[in-house]
PDB file of N, CA and C in Angstrom:
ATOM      1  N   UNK A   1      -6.034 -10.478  58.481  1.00  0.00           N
ATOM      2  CA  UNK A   1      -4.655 -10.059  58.466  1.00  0.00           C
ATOM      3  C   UNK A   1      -4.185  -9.747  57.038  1.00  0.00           C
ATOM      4  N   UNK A   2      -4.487 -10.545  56.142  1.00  0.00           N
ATOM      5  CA  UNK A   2      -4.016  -9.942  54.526  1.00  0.00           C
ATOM      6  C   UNK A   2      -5.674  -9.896  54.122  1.00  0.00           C
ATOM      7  N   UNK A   3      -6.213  -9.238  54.259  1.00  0.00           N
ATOM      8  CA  UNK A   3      -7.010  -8.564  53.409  1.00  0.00           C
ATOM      9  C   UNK A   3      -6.519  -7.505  52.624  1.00  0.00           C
ATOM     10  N   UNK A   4      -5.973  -7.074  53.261  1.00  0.00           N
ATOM     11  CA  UNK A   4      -5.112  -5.653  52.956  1.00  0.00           C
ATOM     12  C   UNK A   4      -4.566  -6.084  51.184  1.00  0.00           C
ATOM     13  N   UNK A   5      -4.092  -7.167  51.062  1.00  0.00           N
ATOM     14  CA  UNK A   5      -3.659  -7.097  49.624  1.00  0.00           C
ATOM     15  C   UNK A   5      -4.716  -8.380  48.997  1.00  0.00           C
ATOM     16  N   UNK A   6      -5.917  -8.186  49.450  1.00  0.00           N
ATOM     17  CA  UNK A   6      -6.922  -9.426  48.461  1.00  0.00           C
ATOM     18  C   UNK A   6      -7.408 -10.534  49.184  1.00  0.00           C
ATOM     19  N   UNK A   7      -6.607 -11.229  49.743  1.00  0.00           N
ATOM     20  CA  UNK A   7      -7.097 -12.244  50.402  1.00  0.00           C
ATOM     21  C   UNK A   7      -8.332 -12.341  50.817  1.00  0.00           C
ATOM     22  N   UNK A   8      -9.157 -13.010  50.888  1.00  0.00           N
ATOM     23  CA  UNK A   8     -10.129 -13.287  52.171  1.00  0.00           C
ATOM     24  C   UNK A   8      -9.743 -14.752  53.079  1.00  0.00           C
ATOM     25  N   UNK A   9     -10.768 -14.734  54.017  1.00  0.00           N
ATOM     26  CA  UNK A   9     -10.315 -15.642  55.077  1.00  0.00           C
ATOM     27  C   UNK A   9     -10.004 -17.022  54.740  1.00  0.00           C
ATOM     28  N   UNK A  10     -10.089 -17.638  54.001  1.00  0.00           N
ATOM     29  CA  UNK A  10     -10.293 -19.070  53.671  1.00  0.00           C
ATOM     30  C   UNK A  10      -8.794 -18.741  52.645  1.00  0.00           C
ATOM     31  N   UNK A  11      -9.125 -18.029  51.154  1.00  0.00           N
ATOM     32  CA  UNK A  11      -7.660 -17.980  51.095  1.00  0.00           C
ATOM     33  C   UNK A  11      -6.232 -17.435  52.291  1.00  0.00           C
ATOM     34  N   UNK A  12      -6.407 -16.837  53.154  1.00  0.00           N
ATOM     35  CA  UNK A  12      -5.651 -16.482  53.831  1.00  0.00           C
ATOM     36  C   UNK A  12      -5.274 -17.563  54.797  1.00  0.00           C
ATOM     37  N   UNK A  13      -5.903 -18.670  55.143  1.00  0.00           N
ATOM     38  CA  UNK A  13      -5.958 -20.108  55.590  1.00  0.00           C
ATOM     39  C   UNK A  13      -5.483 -20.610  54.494  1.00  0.00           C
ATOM     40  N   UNK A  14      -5.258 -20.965  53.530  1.00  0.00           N
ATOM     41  CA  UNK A  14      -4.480 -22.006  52.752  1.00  0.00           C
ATOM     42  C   UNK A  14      -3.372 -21.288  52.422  1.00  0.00           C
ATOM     43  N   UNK A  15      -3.068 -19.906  52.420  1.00  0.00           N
ATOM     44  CA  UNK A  15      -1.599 -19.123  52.238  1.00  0.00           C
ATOM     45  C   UNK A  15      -1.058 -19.820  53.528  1.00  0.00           C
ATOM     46  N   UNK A  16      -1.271 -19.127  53.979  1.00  0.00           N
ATOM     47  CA  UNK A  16      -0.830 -20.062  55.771  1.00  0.00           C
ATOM     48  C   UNK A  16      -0.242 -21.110  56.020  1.00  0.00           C
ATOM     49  N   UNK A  17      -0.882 -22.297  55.286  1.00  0.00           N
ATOM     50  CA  UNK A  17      -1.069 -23.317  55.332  1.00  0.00           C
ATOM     51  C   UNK A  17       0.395 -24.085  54.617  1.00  0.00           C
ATOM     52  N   UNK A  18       0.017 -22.944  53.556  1.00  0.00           N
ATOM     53  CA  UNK A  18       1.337 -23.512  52.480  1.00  0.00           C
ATOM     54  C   UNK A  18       2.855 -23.195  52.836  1.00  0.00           C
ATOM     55  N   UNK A  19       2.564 -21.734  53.170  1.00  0.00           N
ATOM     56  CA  UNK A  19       3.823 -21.056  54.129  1.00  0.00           C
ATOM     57  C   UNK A  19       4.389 -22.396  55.156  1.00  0.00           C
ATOM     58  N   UNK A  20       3.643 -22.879  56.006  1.00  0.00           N
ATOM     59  CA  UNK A  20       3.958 -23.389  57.546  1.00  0.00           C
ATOM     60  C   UNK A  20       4.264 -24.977  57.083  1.00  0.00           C
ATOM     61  N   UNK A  21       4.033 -25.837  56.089  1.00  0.00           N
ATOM     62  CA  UNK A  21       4.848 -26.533  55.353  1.00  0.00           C
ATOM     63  C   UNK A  21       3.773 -27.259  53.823  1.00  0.00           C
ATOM     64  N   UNK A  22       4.807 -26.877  52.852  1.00  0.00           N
ATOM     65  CA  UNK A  22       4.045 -27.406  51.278  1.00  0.00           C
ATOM     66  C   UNK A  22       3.134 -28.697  51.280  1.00  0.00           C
ATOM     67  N   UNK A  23       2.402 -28.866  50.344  1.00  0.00           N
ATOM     68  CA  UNK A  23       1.386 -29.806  50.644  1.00  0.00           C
ATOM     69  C   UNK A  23       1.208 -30.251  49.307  1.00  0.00           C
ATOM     70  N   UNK A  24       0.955 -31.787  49.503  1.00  0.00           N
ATOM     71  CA  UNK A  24       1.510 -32.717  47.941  1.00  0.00           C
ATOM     72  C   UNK A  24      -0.056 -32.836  46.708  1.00  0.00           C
ATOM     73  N   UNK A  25      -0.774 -31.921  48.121  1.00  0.00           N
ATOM     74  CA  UNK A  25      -2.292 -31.860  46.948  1.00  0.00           C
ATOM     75  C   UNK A  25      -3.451 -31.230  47.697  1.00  0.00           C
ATOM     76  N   UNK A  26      -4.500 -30.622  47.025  1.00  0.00           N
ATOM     77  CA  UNK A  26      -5.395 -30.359  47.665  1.00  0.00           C
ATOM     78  C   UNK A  26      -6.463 -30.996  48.661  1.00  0.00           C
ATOM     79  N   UNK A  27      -6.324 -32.406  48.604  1.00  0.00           N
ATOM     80  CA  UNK A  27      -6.932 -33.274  49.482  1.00  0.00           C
ATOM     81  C   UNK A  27      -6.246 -32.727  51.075  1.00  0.00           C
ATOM     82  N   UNK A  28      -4.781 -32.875  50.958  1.00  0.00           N
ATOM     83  CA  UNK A  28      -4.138 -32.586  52.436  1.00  0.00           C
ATOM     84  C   UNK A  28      -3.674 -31.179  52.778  1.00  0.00           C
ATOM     85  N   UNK A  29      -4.009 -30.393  51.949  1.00  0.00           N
ATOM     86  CA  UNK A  29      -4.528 -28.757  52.539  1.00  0.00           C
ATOM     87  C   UNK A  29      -5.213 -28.853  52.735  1.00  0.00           C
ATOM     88  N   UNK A  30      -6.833 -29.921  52.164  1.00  0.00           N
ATOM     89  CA  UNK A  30      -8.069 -29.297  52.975  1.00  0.00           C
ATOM     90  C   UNK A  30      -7.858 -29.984  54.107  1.00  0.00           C
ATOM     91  N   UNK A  31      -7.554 -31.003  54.888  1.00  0.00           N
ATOM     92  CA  UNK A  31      -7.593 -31.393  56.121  1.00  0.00           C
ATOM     93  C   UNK A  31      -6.884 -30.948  57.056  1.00  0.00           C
ATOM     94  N   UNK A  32      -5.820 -30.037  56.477  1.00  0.00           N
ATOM     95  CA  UNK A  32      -4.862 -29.375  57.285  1.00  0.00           C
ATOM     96  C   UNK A  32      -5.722 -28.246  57.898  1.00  0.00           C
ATOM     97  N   UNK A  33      -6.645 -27.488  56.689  1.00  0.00           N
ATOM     98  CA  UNK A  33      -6.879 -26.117  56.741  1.00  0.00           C
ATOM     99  C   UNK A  33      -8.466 -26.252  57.716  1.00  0.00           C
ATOM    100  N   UNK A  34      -9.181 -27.412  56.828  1.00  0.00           N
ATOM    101  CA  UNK A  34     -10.512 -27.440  57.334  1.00  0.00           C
ATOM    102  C   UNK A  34     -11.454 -26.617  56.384  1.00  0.00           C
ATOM    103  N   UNK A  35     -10.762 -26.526  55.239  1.00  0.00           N
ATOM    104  CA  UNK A  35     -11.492 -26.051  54.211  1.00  0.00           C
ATOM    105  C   UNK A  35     -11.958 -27.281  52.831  1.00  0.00           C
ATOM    106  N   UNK A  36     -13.107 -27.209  52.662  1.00  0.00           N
ATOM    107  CA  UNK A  36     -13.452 -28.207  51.738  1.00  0.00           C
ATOM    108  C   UNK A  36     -12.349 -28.380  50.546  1.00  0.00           C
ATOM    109  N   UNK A  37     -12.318 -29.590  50.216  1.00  0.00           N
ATOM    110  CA  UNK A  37     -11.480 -29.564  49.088  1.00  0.00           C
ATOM    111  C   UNK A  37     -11.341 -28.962  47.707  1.00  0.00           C
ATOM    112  N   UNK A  38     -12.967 -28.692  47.848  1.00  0.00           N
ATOM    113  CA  UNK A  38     -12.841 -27.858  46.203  1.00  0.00           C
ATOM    114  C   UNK A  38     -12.674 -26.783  46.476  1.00  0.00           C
ATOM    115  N   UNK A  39     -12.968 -26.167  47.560  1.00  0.00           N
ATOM    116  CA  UNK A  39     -12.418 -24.425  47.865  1.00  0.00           C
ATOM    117  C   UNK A  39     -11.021 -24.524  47.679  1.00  0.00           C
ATOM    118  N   UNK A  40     -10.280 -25.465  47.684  1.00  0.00           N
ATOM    119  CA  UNK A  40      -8.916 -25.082  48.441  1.00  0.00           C
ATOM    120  C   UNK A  40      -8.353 -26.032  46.844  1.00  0.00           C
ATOM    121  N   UNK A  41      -9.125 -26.835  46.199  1.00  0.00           N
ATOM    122  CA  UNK A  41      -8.487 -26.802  44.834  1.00  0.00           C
ATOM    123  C   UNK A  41      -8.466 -25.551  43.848  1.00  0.00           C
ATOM    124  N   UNK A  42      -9.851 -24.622  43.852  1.00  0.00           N
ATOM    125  CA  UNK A  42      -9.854 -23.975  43.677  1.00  0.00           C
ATOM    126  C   UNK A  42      -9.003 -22.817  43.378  1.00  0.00           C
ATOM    127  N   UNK A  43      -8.403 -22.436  44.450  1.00  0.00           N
ATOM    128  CA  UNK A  43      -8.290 -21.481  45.218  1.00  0.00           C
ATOM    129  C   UNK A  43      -6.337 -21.774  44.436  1.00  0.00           C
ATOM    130  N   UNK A  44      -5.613 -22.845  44.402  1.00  0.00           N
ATOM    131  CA  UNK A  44      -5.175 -23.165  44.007  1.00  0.00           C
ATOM    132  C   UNK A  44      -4.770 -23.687  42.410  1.00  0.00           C
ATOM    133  N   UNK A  45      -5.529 -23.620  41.915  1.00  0.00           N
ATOM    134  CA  UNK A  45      -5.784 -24.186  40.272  1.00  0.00           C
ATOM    135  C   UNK A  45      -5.634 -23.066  39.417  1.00  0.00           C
ATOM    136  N   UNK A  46      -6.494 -21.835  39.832  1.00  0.00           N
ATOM    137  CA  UNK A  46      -7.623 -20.883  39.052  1.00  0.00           C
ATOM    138  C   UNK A  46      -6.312 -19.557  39.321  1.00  0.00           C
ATOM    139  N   UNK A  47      -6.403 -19.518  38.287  1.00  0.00           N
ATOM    140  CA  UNK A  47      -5.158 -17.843  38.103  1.00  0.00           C
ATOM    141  C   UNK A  47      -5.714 -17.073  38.689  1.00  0.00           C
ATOM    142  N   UNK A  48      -7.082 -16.699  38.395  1.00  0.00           N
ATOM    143  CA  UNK A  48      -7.499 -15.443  39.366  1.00  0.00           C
ATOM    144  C   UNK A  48      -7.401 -15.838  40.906  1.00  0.00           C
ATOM    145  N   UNK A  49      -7.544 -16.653  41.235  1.00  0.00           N
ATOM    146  CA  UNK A  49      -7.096 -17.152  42.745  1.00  0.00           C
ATOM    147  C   UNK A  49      -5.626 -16.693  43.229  1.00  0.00           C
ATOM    148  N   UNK A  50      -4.511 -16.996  42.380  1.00  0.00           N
ATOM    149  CA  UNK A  50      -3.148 -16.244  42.679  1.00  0.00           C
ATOM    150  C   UNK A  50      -2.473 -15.072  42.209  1.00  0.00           C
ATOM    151  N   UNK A  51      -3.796 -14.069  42.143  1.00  0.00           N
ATOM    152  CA  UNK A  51      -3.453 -12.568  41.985  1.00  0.00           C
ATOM    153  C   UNK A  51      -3.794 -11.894  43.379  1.00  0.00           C
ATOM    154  N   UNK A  52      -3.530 -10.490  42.797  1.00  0.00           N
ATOM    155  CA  UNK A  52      -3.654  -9.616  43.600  1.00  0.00           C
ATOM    156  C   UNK A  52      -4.393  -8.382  43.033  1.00  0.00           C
ATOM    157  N   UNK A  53      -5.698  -8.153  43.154  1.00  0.00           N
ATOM    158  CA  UNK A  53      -6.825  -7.015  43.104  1.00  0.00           C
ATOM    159  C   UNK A  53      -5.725  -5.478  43.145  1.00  0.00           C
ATOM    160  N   UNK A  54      -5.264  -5.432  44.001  1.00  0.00           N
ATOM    161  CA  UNK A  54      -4.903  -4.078  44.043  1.00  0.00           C
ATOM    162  C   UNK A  54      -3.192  -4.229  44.670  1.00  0.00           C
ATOM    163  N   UNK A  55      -1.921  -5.218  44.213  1.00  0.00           N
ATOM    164  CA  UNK A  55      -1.183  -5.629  44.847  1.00  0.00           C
ATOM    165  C   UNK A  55      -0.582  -3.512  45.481  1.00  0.00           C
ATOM    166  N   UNK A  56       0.244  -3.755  46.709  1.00  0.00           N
ATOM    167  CA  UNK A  56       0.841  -2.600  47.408  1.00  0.00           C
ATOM    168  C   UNK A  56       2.558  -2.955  46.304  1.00  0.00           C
ATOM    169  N   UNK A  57       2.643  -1.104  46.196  1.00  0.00           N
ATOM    170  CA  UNK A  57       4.085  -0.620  45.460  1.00  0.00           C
ATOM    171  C   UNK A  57       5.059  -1.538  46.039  1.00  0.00           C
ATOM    172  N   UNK A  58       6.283  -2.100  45.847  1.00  0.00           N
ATOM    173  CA  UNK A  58       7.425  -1.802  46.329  1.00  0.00           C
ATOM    174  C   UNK A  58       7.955  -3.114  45.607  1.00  0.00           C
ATOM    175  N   UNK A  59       9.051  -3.880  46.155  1.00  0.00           N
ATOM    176  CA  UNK A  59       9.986  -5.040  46.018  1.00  0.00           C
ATOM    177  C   UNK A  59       9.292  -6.933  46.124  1.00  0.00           C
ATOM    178  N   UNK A  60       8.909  -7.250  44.813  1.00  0.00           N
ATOM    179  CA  UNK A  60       8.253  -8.417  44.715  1.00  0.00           C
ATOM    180  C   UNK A  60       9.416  -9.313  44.571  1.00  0.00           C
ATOM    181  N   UNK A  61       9.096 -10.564  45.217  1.00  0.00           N
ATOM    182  CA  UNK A  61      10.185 -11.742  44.966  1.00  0.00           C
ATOM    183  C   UNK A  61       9.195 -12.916  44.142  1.00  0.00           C
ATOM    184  N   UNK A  62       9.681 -13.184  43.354  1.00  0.00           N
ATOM    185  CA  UNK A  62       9.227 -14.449  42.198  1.00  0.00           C
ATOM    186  C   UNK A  62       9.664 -15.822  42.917  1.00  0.00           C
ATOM    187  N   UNK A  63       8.798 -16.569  43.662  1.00  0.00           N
ATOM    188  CA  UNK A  63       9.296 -18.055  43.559  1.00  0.00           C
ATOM    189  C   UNK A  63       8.908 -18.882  43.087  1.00  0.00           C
ATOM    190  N   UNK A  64       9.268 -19.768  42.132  1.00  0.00           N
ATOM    191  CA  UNK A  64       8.910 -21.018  41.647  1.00  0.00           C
ATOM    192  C   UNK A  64       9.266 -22.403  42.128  1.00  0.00           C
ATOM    193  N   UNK A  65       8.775 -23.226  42.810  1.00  0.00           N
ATOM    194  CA  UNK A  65       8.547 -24.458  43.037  1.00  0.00           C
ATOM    195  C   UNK A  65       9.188 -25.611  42.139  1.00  0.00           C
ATOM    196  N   UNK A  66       9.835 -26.416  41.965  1.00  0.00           N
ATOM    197  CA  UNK A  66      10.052 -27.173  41.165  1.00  0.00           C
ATOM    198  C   UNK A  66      10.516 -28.881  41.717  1.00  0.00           C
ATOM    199  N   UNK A  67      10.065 -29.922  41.048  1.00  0.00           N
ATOM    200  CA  UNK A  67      10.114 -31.060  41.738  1.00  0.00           C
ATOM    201  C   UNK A  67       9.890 -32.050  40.417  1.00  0.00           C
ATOM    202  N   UNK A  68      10.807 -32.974  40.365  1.00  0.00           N
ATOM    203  CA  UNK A  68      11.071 -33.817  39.578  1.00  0.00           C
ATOM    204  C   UNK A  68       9.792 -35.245  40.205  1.00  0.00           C
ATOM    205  N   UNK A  69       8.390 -35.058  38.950  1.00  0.00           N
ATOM    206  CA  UNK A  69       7.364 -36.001  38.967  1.00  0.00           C
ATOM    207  C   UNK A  69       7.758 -37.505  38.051  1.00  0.00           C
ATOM    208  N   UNK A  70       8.814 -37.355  37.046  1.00  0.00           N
ATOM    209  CA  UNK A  70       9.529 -38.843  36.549  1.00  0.00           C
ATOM    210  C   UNK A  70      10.446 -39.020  36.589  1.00  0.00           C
ATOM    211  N   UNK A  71      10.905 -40.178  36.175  1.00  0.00           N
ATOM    212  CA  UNK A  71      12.252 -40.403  36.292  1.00  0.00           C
ATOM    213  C   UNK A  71      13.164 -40.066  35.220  1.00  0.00           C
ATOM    214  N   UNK A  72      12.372 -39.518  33.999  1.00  0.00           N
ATOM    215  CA  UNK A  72      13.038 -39.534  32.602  1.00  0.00           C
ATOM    216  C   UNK A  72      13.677 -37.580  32.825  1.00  0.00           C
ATOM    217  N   UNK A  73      15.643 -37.986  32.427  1.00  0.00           N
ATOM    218  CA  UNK A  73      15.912 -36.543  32.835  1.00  0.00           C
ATOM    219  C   UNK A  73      15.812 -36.128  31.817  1.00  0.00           C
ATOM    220  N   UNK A  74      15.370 -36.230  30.538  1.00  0.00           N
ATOM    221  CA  UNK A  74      15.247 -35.280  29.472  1.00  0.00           C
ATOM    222  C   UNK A  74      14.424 -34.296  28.705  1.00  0.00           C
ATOM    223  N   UNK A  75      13.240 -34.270  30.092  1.00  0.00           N
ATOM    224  CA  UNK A  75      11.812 -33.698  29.684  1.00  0.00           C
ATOM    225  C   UNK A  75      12.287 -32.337  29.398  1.00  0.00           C
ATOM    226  N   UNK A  76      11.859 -31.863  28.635  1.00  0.00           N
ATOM    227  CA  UNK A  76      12.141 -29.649  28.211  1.00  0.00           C
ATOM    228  C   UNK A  76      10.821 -29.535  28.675  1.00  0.00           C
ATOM    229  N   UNK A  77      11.726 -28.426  29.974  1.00  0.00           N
ATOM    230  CA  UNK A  77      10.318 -28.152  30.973  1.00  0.00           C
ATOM    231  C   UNK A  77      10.655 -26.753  30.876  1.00  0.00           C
ATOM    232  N   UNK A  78       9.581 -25.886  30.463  1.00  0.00           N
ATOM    233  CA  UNK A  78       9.622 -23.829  30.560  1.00  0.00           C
ATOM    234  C   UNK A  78       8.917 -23.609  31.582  1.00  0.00           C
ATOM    235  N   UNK A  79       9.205 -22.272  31.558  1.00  0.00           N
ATOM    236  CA  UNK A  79       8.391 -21.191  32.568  1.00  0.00           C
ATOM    237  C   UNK A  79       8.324 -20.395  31.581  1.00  0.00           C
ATOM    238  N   UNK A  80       7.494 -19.636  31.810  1.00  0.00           N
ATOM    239  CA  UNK A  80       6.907 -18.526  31.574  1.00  0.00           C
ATOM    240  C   UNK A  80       6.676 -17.632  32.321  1.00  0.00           C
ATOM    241  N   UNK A  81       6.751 -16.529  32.611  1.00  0.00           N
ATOM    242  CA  UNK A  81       5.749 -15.250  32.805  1.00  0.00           C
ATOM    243  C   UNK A  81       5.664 -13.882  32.703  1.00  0.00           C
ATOM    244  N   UNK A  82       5.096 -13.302  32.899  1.00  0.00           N
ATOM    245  CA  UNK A  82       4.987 -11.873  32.731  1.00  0.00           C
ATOM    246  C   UNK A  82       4.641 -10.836  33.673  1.00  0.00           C
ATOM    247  N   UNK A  83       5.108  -9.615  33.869  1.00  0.00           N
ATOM    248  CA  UNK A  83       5.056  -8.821  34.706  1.00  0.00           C
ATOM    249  C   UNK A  83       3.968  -7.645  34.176  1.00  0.00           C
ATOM    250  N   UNK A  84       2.878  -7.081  34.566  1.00  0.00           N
ATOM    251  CA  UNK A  84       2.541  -5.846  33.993  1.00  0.00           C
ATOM    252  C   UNK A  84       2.291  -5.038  34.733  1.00  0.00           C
ATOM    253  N   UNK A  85       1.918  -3.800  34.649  1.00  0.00           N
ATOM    254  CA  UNK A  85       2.297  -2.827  35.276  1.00  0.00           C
ATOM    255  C   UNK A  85       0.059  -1.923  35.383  1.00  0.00           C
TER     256      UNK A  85
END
């Protein structure tokens, strides 16, 4: 079903996966998915894992995730990124 923009089957099982509800680590995507854990750390970790080979023209939405891991509120936390063409 997304091959069309890169995927193959196993990533297209942990997109899925993540879509249908977030997951607190790669241990419980792989049991969700049924994909070994290092595929699916992988797959997750590795930048080239969250691109797109040949992404299709049109209207991209940026989401970022964010979740408070201490209790201390004064950490200076960035983002970064970049768009290229």
């Amino acid at each position: 079903m997304l091959e069309g923009i890169g995927l193959d089957a196993g990533q297209e099982r942990i997109y899925l996966a993540l879509l249908a509800a977030p997951a607190r680590d790669a241990a419980e995507l792989a049991a969700r998915t049924g994909l070994p854990e290092e595929r699916v750390a992988a797959a997750l970790g590795a930048p080239e894992g969250r691109s797109y080979e040949n992404p299709k023209p049109g209207v991209w939405e940026l989401v970022v995730e964010s979740r408070r891991t201490t209790p201390v509120f004064s950490a200076p936390f960035t983002l970064e990124g970049s768009v290229t063409r």
